[in-house]
N, C-alpha and C. Protein backbone atom coordinates (compact mmCIF):
# COMPACT_ATOMS: atom_id res chain seq x y z
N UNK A 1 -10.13 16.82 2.61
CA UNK A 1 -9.40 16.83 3.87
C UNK A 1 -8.80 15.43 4.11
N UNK A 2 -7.21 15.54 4.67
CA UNK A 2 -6.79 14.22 4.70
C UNK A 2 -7.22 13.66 6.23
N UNK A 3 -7.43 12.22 6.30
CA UNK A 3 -8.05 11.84 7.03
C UNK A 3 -6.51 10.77 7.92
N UNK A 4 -6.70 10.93 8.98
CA UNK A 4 -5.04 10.26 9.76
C UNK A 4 -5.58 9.58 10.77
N UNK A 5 -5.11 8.31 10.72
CA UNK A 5 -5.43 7.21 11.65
C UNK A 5 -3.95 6.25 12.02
N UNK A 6 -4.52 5.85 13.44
CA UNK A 6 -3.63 5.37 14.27
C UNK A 6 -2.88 3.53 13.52
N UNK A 7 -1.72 3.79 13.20
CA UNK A 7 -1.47 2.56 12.78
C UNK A 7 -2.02 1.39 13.13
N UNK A 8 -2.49 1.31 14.80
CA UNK A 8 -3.10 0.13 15.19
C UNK A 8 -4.20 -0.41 15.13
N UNK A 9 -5.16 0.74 14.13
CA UNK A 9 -6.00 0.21 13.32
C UNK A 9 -6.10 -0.54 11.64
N UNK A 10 -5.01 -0.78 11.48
CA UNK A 10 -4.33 -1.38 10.11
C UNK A 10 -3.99 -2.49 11.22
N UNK A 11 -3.51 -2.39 11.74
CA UNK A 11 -2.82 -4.18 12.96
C UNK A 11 -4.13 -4.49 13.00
N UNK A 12 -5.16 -4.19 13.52
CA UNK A 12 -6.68 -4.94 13.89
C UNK A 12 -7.22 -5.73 12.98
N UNK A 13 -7.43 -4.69 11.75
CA UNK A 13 -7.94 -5.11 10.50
C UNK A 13 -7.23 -6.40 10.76
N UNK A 14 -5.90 -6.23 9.64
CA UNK A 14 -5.11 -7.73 9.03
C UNK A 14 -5.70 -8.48 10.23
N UNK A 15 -5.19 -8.50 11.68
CA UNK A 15 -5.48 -9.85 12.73
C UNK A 15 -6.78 -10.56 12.61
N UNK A 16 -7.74 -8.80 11.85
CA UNK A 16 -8.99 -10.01 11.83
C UNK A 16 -9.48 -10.48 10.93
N UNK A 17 -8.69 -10.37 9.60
CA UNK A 17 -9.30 -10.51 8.20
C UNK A 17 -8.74 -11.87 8.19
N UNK A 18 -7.80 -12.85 8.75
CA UNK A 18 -7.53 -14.03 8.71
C UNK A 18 -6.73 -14.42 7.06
N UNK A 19 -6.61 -13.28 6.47
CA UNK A 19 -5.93 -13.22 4.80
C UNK A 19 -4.56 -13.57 4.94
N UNK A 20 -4.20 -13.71 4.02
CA UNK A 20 -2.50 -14.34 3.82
C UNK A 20 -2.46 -12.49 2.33
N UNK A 21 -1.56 -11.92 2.66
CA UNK A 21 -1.15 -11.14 1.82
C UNK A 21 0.50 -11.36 1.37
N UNK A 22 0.45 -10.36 0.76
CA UNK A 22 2.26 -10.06 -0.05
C UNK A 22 2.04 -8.17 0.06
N UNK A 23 3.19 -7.85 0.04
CA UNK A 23 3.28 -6.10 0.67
C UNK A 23 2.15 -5.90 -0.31
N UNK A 24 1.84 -6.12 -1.88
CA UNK A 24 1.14 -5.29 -2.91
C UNK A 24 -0.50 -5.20 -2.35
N UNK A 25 -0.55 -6.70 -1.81
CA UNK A 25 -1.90 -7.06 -1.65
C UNK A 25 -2.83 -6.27 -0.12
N UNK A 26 -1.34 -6.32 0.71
CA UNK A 26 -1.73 -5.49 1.84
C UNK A 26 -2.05 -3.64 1.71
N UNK A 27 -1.19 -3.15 0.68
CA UNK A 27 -1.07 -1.68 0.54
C UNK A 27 -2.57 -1.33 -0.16
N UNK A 28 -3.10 -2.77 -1.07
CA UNK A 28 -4.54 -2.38 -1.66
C UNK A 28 -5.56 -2.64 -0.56
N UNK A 29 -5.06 -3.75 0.43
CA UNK A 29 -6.25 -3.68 1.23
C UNK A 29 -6.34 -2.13 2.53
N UNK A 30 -5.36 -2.10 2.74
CA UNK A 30 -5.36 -0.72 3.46
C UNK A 30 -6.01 0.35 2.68
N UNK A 31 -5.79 0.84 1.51
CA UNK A 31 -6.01 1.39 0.80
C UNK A 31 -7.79 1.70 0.64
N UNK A 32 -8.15 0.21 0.09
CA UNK A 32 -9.37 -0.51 0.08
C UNK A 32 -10.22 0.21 0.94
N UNK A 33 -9.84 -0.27 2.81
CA UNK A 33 -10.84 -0.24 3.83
C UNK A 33 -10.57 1.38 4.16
N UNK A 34 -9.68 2.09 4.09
CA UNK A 34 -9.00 3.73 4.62
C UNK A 34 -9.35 4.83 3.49
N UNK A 35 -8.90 4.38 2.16
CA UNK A 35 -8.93 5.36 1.00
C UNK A 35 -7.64 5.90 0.96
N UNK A 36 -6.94 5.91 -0.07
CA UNK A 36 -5.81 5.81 -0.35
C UNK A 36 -5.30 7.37 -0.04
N UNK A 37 -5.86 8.35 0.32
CA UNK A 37 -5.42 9.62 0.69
C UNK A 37 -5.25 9.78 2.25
N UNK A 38 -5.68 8.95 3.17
CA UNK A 38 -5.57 8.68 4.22
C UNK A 38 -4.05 8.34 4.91
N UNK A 39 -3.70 9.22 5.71
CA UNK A 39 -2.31 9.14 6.47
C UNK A 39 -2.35 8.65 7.54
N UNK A 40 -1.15 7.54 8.04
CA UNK A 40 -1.06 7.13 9.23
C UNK A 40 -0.61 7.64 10.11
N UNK A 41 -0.41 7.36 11.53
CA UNK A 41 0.51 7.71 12.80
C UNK A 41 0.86 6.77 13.42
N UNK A 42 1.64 6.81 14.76
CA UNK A 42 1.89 6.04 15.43
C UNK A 42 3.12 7.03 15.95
N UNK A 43 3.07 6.36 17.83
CA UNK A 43 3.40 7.51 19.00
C UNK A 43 4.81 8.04 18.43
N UNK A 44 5.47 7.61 17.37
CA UNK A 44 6.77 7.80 16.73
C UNK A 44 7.02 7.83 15.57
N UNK A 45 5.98 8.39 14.91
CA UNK A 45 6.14 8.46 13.32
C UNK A 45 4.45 9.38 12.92
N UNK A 46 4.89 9.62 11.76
CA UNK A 46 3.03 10.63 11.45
C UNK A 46 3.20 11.00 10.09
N UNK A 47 2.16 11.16 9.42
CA UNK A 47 2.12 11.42 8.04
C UNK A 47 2.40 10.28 7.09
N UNK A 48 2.49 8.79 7.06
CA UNK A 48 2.62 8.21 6.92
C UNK A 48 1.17 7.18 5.55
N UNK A 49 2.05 7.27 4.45
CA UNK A 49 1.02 6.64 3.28
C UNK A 49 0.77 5.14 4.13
N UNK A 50 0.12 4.26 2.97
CA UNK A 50 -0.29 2.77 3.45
C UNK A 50 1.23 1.70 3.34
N UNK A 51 2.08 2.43 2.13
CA UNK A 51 3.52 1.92 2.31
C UNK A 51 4.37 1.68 3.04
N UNK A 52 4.63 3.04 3.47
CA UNK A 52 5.08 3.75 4.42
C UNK A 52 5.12 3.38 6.33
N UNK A 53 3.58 2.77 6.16
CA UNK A 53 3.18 2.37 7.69
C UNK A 53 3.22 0.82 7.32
N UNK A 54 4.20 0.28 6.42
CA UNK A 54 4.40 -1.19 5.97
C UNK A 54 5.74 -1.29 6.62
N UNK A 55 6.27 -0.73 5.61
CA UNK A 55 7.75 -0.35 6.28
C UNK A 55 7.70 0.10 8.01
N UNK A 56 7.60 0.68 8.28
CA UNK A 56 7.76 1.18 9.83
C UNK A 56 7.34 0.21 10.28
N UNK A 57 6.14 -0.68 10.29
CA UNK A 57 6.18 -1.85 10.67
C UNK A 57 6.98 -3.09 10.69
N UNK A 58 7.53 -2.79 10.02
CA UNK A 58 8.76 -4.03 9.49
C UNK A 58 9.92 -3.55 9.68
N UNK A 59 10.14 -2.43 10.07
CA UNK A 59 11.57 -2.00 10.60
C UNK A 59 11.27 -2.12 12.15
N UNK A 60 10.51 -1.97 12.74
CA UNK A 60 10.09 -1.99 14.09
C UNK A 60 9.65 -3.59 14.89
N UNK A 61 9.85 -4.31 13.49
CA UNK A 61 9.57 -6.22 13.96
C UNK A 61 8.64 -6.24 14.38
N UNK A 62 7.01 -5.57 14.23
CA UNK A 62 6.14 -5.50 14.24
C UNK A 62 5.27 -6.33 13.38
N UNK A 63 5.66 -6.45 12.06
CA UNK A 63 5.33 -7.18 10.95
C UNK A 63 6.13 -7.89 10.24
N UNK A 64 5.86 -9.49 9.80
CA UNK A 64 7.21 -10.19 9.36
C UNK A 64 7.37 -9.69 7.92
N UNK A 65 8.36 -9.30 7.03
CA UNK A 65 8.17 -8.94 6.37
C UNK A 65 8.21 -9.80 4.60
N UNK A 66 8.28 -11.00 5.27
CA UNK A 66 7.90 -12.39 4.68
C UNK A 66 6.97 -12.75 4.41
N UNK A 67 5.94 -13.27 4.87
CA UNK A 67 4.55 -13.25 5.03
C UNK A 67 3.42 -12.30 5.34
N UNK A 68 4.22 -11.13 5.93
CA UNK A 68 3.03 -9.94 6.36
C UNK A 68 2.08 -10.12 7.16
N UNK A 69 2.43 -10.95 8.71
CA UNK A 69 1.73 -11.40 9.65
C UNK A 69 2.44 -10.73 10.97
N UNK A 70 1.52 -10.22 11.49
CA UNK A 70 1.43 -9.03 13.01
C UNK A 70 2.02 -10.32 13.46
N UNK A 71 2.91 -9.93 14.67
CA UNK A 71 3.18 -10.52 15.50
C UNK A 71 2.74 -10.03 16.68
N UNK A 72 1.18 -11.52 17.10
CA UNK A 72 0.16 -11.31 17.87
C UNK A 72 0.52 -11.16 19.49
N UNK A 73 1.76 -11.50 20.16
CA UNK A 73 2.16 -11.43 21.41
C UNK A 73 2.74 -9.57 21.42
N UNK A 74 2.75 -8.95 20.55
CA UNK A 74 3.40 -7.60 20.83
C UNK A 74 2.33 -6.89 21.03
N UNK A 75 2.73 -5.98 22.34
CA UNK A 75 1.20 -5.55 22.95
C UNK A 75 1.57 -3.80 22.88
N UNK A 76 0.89 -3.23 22.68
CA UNK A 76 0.62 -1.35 22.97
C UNK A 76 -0.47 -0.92 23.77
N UNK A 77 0.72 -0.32 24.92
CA UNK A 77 -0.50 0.30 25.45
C UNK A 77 -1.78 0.83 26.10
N UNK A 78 -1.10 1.83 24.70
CA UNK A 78 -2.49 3.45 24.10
C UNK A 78 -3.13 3.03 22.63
């Protein structure tokens, strides 16, 4: 059974793992802590691999897509 979690638990993680990644290194750590069959969401998107919720993050200026660092002043919320 696939298991679907809220993108803003991938934002928590990275903020608190204090890591410096590159997209490859982030898609294994998502991967890593979720299990790679695991789909994301978020209030505007769903079904979403660990790639997938990279991108949407980075089209949404959520995530720089340079360094792969949350930008900690953007607030949600639910």
């Amino acid at each position: 059974m696939t298991k679907y979690i809220h993108g803003g638990e991938v934002k928590r993680m990275v903020l608190a793992s204090d890591k410096s990644y590159t997209r490859d290194s982030l898609i294994q750590e998502i991967n890593d802590q979720f299990g790679e069959e695991t789909r994301f969401y978020s209030c505007s998107a769903e079904n979403m691999t660990a790639d997938a919720l990279i991108s949407f993050f980075v089209a949404n200026g959520k995530l720089n897509p340079v360094n792969f660092i949350f930008n900690q002043c953007e607030s949600h919320s639910h």
